[in-house]
Protein backbone atom coordinates (compact mmCIF):
# COMPACT_ATOMS: atom_id res chain seq x y z
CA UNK A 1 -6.52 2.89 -22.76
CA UNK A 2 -4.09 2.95 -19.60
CA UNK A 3 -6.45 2.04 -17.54
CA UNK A 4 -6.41 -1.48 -19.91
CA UNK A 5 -2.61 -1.31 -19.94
CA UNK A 6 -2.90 -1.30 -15.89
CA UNK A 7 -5.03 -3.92 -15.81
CA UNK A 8 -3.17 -6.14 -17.92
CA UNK A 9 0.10 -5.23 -15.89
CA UNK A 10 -1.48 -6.54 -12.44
CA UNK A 11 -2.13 -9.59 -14.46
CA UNK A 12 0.57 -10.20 -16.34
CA UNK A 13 3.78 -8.70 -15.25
CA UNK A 14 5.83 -10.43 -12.76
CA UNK A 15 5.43 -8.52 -9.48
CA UNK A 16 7.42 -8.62 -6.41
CA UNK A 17 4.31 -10.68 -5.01
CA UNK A 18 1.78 -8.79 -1.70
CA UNK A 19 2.81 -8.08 1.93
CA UNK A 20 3.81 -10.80 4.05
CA UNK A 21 1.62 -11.40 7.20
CA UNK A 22 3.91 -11.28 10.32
CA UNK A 23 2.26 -12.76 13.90
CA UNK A 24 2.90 -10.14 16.44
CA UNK A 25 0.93 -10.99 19.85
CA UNK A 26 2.60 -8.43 22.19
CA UNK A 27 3.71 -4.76 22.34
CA UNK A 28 7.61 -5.13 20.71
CA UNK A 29 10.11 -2.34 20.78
CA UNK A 30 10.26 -0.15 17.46
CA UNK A 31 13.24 -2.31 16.14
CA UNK A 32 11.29 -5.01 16.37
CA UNK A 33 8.36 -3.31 14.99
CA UNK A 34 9.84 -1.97 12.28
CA UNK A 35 11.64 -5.60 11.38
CA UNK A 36 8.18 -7.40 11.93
CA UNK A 37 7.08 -4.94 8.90
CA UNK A 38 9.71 -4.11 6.62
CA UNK A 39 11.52 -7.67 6.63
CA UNK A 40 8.93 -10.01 7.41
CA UNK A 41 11.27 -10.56 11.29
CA UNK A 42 9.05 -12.11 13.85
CA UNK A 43 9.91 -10.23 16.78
CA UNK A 44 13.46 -10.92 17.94
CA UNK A 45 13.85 -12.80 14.79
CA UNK A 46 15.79 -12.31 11.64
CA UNK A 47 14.50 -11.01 8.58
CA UNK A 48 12.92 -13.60 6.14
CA UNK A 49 12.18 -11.32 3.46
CA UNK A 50 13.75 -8.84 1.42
CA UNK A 51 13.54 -4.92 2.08
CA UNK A 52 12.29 -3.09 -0.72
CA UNK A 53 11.86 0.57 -0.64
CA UNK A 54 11.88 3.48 -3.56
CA UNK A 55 15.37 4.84 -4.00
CA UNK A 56 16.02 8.23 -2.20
CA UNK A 57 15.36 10.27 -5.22
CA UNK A 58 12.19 8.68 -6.10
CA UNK A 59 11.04 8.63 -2.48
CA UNK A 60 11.15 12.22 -1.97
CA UNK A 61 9.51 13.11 -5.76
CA UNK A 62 6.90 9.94 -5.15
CA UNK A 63 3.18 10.27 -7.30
CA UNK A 64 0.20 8.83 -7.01
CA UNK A 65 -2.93 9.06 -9.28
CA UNK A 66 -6.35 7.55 -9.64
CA UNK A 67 -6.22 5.56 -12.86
CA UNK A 68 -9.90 5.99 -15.22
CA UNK A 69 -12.50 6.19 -12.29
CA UNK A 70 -15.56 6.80 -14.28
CA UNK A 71 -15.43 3.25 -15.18
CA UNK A 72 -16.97 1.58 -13.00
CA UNK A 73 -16.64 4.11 -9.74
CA UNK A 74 -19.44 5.90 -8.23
CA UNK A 75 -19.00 9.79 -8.13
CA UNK A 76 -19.25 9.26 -4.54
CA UNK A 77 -16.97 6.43 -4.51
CA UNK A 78 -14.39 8.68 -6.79
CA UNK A 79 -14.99 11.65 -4.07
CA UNK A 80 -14.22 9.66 -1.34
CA UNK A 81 -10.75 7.86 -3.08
CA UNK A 82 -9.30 11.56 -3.87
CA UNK A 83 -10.19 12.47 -0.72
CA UNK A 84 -8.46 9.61 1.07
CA UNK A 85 -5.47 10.13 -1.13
CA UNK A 86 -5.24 13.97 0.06
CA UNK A 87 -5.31 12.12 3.42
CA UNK A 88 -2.64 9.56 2.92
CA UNK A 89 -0.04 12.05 1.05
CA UNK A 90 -1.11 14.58 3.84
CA UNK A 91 -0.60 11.86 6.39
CA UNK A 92 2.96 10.71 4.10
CA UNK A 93 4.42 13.95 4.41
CA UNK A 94 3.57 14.77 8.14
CA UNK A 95 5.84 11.58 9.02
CA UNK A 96 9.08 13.39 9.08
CA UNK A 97 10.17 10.48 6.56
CA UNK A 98 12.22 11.02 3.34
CA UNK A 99 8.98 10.03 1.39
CA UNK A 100 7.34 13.24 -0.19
CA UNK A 101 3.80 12.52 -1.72
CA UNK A 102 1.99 14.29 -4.79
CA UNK A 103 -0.76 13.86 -6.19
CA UNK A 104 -1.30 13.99 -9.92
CA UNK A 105 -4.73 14.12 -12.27
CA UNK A 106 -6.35 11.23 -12.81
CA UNK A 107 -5.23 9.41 -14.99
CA UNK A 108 -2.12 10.69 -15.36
CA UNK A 109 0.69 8.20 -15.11
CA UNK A 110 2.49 7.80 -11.60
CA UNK A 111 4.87 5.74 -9.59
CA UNK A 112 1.54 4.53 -7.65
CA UNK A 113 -1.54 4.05 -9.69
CA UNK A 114 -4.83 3.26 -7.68
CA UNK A 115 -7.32 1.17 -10.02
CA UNK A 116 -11.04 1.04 -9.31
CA UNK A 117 -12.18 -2.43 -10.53
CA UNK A 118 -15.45 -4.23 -10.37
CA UNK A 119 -15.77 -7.37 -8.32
CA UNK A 120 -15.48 -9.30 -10.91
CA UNK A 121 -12.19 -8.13 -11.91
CA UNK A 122 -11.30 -7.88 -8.69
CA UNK A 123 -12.34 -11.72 -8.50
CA UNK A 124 -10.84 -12.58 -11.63
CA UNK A 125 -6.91 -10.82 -10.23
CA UNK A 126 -7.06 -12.51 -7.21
CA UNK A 127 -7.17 -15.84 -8.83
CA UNK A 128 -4.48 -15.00 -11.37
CA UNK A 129 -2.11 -14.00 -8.61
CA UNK A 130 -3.44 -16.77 -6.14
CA UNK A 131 -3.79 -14.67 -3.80
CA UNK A 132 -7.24 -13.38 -1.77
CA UNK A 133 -7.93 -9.87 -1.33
CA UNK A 134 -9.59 -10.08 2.25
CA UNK A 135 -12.70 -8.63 1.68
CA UNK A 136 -12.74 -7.96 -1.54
CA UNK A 137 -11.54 -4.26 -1.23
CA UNK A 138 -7.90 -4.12 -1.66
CA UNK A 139 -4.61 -5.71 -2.26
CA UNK A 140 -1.40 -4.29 -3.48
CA UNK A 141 1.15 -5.25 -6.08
CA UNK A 142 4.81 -4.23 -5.92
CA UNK A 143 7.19 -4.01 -8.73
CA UNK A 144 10.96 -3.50 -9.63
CA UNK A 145 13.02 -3.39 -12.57
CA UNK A 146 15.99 -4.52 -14.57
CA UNK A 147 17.37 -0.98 -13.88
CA UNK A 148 16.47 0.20 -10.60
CA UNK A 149 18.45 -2.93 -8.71
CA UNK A 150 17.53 -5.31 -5.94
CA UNK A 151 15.44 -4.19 -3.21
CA UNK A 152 14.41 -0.79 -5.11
CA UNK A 153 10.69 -0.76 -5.86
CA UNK A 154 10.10 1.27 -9.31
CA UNK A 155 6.08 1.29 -9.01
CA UNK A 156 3.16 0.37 -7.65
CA UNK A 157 -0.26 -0.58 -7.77
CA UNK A 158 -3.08 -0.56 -5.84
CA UNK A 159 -6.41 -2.90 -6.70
CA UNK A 160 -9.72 -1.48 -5.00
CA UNK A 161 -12.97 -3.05 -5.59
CA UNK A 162 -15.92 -0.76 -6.81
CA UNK A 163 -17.93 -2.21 -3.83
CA UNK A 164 -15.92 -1.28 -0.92
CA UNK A 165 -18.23 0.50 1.27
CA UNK A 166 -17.82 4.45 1.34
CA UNK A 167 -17.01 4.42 5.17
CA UNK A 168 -14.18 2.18 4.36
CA UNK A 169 -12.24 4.09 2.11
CA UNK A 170 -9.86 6.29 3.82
CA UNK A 171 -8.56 4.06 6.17
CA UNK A 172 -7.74 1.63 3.62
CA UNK A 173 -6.69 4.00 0.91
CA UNK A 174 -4.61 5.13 3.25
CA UNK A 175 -3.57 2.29 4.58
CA UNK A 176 -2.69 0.21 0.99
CA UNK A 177 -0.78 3.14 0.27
CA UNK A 178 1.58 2.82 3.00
CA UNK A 179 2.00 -0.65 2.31
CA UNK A 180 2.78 0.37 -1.30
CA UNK A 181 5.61 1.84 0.23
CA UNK A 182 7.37 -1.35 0.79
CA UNK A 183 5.77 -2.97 3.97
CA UNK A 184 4.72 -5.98 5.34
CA UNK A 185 1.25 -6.23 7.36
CA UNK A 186 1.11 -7.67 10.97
CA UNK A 187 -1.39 -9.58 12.53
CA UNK A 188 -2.36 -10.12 16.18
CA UNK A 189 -1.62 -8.55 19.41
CA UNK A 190 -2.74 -5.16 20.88
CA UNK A 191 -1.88 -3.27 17.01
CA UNK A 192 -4.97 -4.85 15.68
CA UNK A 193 -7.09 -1.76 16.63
CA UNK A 194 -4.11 0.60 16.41
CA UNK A 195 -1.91 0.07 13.58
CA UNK A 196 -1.95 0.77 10.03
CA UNK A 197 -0.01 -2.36 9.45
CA UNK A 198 -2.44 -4.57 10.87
CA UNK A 199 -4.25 -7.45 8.45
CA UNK A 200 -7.01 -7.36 10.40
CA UNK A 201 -10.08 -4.22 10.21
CA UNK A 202 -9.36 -1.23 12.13
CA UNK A 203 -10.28 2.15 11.07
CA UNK A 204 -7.01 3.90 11.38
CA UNK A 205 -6.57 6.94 9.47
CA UNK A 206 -3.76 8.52 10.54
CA UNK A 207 0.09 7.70 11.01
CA UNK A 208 1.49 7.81 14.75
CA UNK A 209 3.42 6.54 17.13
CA UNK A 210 5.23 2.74 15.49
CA UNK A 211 4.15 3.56 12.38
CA UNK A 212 5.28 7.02 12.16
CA UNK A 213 8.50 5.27 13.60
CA UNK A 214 8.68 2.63 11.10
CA UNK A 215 8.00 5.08 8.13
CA UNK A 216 11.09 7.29 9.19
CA UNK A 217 13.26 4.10 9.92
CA UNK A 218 12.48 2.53 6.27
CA UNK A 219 12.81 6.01 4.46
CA UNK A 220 15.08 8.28 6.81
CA UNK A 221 15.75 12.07 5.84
């Protein structure tokens, strides 16, 4: 049953829309960096977007679950998303960032739910939200509310397709998650190999150096 409720949330409920691709061609500095992904800023720019981050509190209490896997996930598949989460909080709470990361049961209800789907679903969600999810693996939906204010995310959800292959997984777990965190994704340049914000495939699994930066900068302690 919440895995339905999920699904009809992604489809129906007015999100805050998916990250923002940001041209980045050169090394920047990490101001620029971290404007290029939290506000959309081309480098030297201004922002063009909104930030949105979870409010202190939230931040450093933030949960994550896998919502109803047995549906239509693999045990391997399932193995390999828990173990990707352990990653990403692991990775999360190594930043030196006010975010603190928990995982709960599946199932249980948390301020970021990751939802296996089948491609069809998948399919069907991207062309409700007109948007395209890449490869079919992943995208991200961000949400606030009435009470939490402008710029404060309240949730989040995160779409992966049933047929993402296994060796994908924990780079783009991890990855989506981060991005769940408020972010934007950049494209181009020398991070396309090396950054978890970039749009295009890498296999990063791990948060260093700009992106460690730009965690602490968007959540400081």
């Amino acid at each position: 049953m919440f895995r339905i409720l999920v699904v009809l949330l992604c489809l129906l409920v007015p999100s805050l829309g998916n990250p923002k691709s940001v041209s980045v061609t050169s090394a920047v500095s990490d101001t620029d960096f971290y404007k290029a992904v939290s506000c959309g800023a081309s480098p030297g720019g201004p922002c063009t977007e909104d930030i949105y981050r979870f409010p202190p509190r939230l931040a450093a209490n933030l949960t994550i679950a896998l919502s109803d896997p047995d549906h239509v996930a693999s045990a391997a598949l399932t193995a390999a998303i828990k173990s990707a989460m352990a990653n990403a909080a692991q990775q999360i709470n190594a930043a030196g960032s006010g975010v603190h990361m928990s995982l709960l049961a599946d199932g249980k209800r948390a301020k970021i739910t990751i939802l296996v789907i089948s491609p069809d679903e998948m399919e069907m969600m991207s062309s409700v939200r007109g948007i395209s999810p890449g490869e079919g693996s992943a995208f991200i939906s961000w949400r606030s509310s009435a009470s939490s204010g402008k710029g404060r995310l309240a949730s989040g959800t995160i779409s992966l397709s049933s047929a993402i292959p296994l060796r994908d997984v924990a780079h783009t777990v991890l990855a989506q998650v981060v991005f769940d965190l408020g972010f934007h994704d950049i494209v181009g340049g020398p991070y396309a190999s090396r950054s978890i914000f970039s749009g295009q495939y890498n296999t990063v699994n791990q948060i260093s150096g700009q992106d460690r930066a730009a965690l602490r900068a968007h959540y400081p302690q």
